[in-house]
Protein backbone atom coordinates (compact mmCIF):
# COMPACT_ATOMS: atom_id res chain seq x y z
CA UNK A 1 40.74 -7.59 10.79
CA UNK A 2 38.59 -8.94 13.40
CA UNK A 3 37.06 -12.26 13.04
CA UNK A 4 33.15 -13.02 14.04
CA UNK A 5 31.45 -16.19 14.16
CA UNK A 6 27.70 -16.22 14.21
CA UNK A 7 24.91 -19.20 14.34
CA UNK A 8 21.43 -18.31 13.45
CA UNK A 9 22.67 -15.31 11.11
CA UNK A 10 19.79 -15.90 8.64
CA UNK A 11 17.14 -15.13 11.25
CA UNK A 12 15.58 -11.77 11.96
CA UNK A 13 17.86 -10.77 13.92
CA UNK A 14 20.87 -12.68 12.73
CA UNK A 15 20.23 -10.50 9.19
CA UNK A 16 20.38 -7.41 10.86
CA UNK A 17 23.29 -8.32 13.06
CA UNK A 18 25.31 -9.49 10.37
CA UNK A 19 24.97 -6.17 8.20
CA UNK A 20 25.85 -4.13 11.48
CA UNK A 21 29.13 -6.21 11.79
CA UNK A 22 30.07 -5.78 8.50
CA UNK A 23 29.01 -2.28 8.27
CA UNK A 24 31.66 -1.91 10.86
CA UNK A 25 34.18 -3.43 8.78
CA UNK A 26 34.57 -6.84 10.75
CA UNK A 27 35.27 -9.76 9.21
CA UNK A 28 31.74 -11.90 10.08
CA UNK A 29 31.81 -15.66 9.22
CA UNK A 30 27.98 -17.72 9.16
CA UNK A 31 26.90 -21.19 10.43
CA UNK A 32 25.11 -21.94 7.47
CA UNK A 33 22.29 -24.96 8.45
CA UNK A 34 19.21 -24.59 6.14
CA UNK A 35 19.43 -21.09 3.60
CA UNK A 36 21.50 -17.68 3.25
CA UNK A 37 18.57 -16.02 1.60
CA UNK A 38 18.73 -13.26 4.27
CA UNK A 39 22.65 -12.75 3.54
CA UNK A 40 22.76 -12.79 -0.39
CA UNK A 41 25.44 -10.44 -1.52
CA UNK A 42 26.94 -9.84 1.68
CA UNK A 43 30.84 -10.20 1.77
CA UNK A 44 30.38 -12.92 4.40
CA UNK A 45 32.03 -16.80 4.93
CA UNK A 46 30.01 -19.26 5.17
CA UNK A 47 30.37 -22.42 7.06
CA UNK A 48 27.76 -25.49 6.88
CA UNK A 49 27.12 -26.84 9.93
CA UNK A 50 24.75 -27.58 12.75
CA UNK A 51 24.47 -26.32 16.56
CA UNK A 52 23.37 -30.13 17.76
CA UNK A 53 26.88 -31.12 16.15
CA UNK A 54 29.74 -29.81 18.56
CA UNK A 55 32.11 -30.60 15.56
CA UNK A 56 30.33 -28.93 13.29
CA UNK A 57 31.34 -25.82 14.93
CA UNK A 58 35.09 -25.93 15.11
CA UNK A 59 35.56 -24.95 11.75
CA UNK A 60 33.26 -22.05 12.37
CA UNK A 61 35.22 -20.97 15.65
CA UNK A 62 39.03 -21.69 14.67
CA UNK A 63 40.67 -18.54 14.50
CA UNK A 64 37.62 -16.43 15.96
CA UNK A 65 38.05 -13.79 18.42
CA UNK A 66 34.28 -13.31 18.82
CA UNK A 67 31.03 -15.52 18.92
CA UNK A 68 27.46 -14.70 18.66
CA UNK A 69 25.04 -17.26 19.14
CA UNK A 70 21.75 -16.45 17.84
CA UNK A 71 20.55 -20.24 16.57
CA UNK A 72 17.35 -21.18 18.91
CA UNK A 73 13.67 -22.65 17.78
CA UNK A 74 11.15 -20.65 18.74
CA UNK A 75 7.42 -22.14 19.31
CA UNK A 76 4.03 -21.18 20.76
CA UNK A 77 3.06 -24.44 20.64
CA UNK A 78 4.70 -26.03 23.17
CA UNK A 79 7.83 -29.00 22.44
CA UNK A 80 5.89 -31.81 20.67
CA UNK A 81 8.95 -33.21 19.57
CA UNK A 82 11.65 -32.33 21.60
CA UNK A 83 13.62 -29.90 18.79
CA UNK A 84 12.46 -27.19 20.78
CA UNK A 85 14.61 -28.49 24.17
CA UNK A 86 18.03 -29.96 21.59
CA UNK A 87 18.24 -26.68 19.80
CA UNK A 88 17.45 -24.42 22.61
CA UNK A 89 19.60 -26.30 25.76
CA UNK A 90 21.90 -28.68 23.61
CA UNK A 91 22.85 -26.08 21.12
CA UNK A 92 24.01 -23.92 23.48
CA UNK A 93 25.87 -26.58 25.20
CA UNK A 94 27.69 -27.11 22.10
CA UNK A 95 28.41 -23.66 21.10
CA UNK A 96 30.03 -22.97 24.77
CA UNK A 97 32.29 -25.75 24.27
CA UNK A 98 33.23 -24.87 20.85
CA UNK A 99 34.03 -21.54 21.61
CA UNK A 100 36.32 -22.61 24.53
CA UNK A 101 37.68 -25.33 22.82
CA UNK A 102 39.09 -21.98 19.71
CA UNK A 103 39.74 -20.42 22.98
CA UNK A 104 37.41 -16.96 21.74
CA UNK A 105 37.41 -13.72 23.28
CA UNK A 106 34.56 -13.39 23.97
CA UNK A 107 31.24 -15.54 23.54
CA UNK A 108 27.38 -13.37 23.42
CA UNK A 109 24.36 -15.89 23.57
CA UNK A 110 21.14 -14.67 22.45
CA UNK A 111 18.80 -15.75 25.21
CA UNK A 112 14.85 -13.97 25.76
CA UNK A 113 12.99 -12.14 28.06
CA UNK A 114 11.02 -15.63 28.50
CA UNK A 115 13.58 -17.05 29.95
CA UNK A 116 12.66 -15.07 33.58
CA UNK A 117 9.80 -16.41 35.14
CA UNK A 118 7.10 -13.63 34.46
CA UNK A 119 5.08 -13.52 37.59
CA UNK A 120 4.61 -11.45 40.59
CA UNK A 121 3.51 -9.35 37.45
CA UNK A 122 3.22 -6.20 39.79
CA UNK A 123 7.37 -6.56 40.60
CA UNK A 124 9.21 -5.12 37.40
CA UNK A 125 11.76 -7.61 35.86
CA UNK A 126 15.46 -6.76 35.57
CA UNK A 127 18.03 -9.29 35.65
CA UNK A 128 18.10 -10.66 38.98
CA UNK A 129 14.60 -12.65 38.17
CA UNK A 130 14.16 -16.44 39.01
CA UNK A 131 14.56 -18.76 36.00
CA UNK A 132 11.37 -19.42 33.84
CA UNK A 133 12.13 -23.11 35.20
CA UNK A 134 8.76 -24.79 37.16
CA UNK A 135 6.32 -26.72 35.60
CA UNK A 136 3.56 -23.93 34.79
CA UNK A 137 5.93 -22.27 32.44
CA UNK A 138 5.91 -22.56 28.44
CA UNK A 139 8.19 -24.96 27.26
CA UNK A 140 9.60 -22.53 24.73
CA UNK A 141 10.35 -20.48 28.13
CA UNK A 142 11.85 -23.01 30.09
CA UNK A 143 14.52 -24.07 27.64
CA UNK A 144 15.53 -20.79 26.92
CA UNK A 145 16.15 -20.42 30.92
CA UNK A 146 18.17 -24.18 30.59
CA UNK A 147 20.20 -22.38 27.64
CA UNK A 148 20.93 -19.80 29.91
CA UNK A 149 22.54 -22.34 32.44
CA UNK A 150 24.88 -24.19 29.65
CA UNK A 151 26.09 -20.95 28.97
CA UNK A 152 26.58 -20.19 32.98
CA UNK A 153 28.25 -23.44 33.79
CA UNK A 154 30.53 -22.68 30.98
CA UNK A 155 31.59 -19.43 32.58
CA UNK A 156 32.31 -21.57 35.18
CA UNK A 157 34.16 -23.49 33.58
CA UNK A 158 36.57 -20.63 32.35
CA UNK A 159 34.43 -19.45 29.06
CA UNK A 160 34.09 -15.60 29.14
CA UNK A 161 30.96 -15.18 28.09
CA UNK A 162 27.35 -12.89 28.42
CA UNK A 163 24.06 -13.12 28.06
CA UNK A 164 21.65 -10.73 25.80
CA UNK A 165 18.00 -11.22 26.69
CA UNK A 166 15.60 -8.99 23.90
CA UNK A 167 11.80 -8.69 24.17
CA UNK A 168 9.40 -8.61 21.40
CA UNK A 169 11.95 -8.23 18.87
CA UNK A 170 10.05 -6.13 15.88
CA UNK A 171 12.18 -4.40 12.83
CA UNK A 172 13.17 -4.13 9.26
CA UNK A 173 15.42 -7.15 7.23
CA UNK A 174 12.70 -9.68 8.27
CA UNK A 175 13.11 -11.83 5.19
CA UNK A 176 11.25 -15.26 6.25
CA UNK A 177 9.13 -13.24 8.14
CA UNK A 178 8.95 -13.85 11.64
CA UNK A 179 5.70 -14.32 13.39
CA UNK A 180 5.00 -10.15 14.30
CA UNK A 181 6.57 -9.41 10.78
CA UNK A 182 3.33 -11.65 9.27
CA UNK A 183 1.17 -10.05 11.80
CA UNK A 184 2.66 -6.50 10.01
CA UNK A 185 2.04 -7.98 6.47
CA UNK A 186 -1.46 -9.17 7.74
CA UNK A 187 -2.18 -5.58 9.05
CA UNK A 188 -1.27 -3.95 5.33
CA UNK A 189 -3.48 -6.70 3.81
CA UNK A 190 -6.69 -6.55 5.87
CA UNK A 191 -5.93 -9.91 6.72
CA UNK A 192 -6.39 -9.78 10.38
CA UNK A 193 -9.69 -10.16 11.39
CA UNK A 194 -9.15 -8.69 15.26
CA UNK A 195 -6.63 -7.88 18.07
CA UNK A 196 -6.65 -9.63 20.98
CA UNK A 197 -6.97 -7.89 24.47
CA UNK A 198 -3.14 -7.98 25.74
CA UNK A 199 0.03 -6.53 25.32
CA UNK A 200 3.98 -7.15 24.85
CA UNK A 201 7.34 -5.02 25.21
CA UNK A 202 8.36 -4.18 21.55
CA UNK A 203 11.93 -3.73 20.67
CA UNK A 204 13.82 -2.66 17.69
CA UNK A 205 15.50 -5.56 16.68
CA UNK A 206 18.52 -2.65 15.15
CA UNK A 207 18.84 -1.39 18.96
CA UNK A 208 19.14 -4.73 19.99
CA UNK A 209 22.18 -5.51 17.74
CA UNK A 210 23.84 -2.57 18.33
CA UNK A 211 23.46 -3.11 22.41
CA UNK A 212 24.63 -7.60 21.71
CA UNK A 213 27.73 -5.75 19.75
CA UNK A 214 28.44 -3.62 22.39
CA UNK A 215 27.97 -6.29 25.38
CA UNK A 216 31.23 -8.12 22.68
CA UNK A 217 33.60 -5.86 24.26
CA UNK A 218 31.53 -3.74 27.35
CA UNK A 219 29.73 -6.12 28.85
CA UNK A 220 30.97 -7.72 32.11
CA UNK A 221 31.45 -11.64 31.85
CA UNK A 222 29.17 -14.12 33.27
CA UNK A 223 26.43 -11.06 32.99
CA UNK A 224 23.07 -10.64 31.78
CA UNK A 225 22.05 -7.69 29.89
CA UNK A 226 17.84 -7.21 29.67
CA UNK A 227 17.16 -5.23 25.98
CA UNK A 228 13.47 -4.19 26.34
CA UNK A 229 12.08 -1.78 24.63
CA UNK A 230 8.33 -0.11 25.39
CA UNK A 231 4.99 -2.36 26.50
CA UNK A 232 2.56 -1.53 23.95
CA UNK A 233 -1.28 -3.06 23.53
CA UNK A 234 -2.08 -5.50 20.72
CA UNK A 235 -5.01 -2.98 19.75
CA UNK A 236 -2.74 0.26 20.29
CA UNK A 237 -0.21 -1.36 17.67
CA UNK A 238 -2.49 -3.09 15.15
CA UNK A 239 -3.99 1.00 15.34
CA UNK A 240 -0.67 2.18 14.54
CA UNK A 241 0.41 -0.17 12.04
CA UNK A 242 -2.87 -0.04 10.17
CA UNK A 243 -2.36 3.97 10.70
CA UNK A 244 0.98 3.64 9.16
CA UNK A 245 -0.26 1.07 6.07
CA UNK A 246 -2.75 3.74 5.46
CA UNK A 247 -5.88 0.48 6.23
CA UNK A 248 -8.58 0.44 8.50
CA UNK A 249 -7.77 -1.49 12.07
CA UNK A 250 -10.00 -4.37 12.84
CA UNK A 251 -12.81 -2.57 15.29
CA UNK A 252 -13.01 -5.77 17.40
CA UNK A 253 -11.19 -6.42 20.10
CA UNK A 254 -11.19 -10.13 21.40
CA UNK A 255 -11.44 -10.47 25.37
CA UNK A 256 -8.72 -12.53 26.88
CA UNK A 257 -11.31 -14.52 28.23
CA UNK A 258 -12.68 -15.63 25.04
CA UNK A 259 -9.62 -15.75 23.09
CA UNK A 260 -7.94 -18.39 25.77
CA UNK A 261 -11.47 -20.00 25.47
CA UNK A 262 -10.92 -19.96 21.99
CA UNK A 263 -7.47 -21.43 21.49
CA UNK A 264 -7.34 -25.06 22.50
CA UNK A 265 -9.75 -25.19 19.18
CA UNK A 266 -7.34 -22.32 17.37
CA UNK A 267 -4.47 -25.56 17.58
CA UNK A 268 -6.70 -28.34 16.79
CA UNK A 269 -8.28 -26.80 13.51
CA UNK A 270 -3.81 -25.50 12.66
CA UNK A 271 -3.08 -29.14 13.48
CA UNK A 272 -5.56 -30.58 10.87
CA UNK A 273 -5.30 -27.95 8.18
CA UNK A 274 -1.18 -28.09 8.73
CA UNK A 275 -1.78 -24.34 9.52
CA UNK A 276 -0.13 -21.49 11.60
CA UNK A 277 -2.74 -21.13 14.35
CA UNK A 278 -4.04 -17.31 14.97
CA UNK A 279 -3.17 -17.24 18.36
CA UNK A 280 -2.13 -20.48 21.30
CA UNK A 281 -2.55 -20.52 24.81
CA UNK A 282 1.41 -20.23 25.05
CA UNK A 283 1.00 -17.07 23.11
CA UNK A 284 -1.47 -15.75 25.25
CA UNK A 285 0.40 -16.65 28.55
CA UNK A 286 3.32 -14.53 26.27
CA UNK A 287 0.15 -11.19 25.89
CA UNK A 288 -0.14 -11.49 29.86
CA UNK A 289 3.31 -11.17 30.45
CA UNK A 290 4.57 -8.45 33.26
CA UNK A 291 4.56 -4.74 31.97
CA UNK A 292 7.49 -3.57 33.50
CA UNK A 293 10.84 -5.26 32.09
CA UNK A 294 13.94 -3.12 33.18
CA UNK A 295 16.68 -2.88 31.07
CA UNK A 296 18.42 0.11 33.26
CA UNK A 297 21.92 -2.49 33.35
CA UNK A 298 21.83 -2.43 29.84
CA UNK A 299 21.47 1.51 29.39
CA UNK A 300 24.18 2.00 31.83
CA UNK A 301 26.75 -0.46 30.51
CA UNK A 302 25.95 -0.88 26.93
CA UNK A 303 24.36 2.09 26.06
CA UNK A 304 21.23 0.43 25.54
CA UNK A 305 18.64 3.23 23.88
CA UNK A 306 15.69 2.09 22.18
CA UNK A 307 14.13 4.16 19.65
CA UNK A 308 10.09 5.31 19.47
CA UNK A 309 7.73 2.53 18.85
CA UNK A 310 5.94 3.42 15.93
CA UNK A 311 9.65 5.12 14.41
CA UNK A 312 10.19 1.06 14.53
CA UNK A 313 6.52 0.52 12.35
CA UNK A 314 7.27 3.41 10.46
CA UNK A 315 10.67 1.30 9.06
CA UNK A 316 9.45 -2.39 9.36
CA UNK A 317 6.73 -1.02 6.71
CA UNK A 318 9.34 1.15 4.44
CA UNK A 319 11.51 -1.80 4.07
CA UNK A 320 8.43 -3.76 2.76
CA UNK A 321 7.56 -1.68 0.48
CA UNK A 322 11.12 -0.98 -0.53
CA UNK A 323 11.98 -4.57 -1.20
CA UNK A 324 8.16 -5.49 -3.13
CA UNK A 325 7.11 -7.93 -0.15
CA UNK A 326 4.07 -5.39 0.13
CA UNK A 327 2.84 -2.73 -2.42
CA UNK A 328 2.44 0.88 -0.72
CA UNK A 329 -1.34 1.51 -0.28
CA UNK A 330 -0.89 5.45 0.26
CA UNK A 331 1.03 7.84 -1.96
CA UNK A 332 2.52 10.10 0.80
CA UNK A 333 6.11 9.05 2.02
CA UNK A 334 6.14 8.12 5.79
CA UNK A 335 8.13 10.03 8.23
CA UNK A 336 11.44 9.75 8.81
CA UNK A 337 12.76 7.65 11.64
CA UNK A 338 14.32 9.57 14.23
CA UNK A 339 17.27 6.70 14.36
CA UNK A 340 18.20 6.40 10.52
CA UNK A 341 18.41 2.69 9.55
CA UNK A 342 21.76 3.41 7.89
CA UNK A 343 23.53 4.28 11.07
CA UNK A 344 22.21 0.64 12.91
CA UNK A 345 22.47 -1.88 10.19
């Protein structure tokens, strides 16, 4: 049976990954650094450890034909401590030489669209975009693009290895929940008091796994693979979600004016109540981001298919309901999704 590291399997899309792999009857082993809540009863190994500690990781790796690396710290908030560089530049580091040190097969690093610098926002992004690198870019973007190189100068150092770059990663088995899952629960809940006048590309988070596990054995070393989805509005999605939870949408819409206006005093009042803020001038920089991100390399090579937005809403909503995290507001079922979720996780 084949043997599969991963880091970062508790995460959003570390849960979902994980089920795919063993769904497929691999043998999947877990860097285990803070909680396996998202893994309970899975027939999974787990292996304590830490991406900022090289050795750590050998443990993990010996015997491995296959890494995924999927451990990164995301923030909207910029790096006010520096764990948002270690994690995202030194883990990566560490991984690569971990993984050539077991001498894997094969070595797929999570990166993100953020790591391309966004801007001429009228040329569409594919692969071949400069680095997210200069000084007017998030921080959060700018290590991701440094990750990017560790993994690169490990290729050329012998490690066969590619790169997996999602969007707006949005889907079911968000246990924690990530920041759009919240956004999702806040929707059901009538929690949200507006949407904000900008937009994202949205992407199933079980079409990204199944494209990562296909980039283990079809991508092309030393490659980059975009997995984007569809660029949808923050008012045409909090319309569809709220459609979906069977609530009303928030009628107003904030102005990107007002909202980056608005959010140097958004992170002061999150700092001082020890508070998520609503929204951060990195996030809006993120809700301004080009509309057009390719991921034609991926579809050709990887099979890379992403499914109907709201098919995605549809089953982030169904699997909150299923599991209690929200109680159903309307009595009819929902539709089916046109991709079942049995067949991708």
């Amino acid at each position: 049976m084949t043997t599969i590291a991963v880091t970062g399997a508790s995460g959003h899309i570390g849960a979902n990954l994980v089920r795919a792999l063993v769904s497929q009857h691999f043998q999947v082993r877990c860097l285990v650094h803070r909680t396996t809540s998202a893994l309970d009863g899975l027939p999974v190994e787990y292996f304590p450890g830490d991406v900022l500690n090289v050795d750590s990781l050998k443990p993990l790796m010996n015997g491995a034909e296959f890494v995924f690396h999927l451990a990164a710290q995301i923030s909207i908030v910029g790096d006010p401590d520096g764990t948002v560089h270690q994690t995202n530049v030194q883990g990566p580091q560490n991984v690569a030489e971990a993984a050539q040190i077991a001498n894997v097969r094969r070595l797929v690093h999570f990166s993100s669209i953020h790591a391309f610098r966004q801007t001429p926002l009228h040329i569409p992004i594919d692969e071949e975009r400069e680095h997210a690198d200069t000084e007017d870019c998030p921080k959060y973007d700018a290590s991701k693009a440094a990750g990017e190189r560790e993994i690169l100068a490990a290729v050329g150092r012998g490690l066969d290895a590619t790169i997996v770059n999602p969007t707006g990663v949005i889907g079911p088995f968000d246990f924690s929940p990530s920041r759009m899952g919240q956004v999702f629960m806040d929707i059901h809940n009538t929690k949200l008091p507006s949407s904000i006048d900008g937009g994202f590309d949205w992407v199933d988070v079980r079409d990204v796994v199944q494209s990562a596990i296909s980039a283990m054995t079809r991508g092309q070393r030393g490659k980059k693979y975009i997995l984007s989805g569809q660029w949808v509005s923050m008012p045409e999605l909090v319309r569809i979600a709220a459609d979906i939870a069977g609530v009303k949408a928030p009628w107003f819409v904030c102005p990107m004016w007002l909202a980056r206006l608005s959010a140097p005093f958004a992170e002061t009042f999150a700092k001082l109540t020890r508070s998520e803020p609503l929204f951060t001038r990195e996030a809006l920089v993120a809700l301004r981001a080009n509309r057009n991100m390719k991921h034609d390399r991926a579809g050709r090579e990887l099979g890379h298919s992403p499914r109907p937005f709201r098919d995605s809403i549809n089953d982030i909503y169904q699997w909150f309901w299923d599991t209690g995290k929200l109680t159903r507001r309307v009595d009819n079922s929902i539709p089916a999704s046109s991709k079942s979720e049995g067949n991708n996780s």
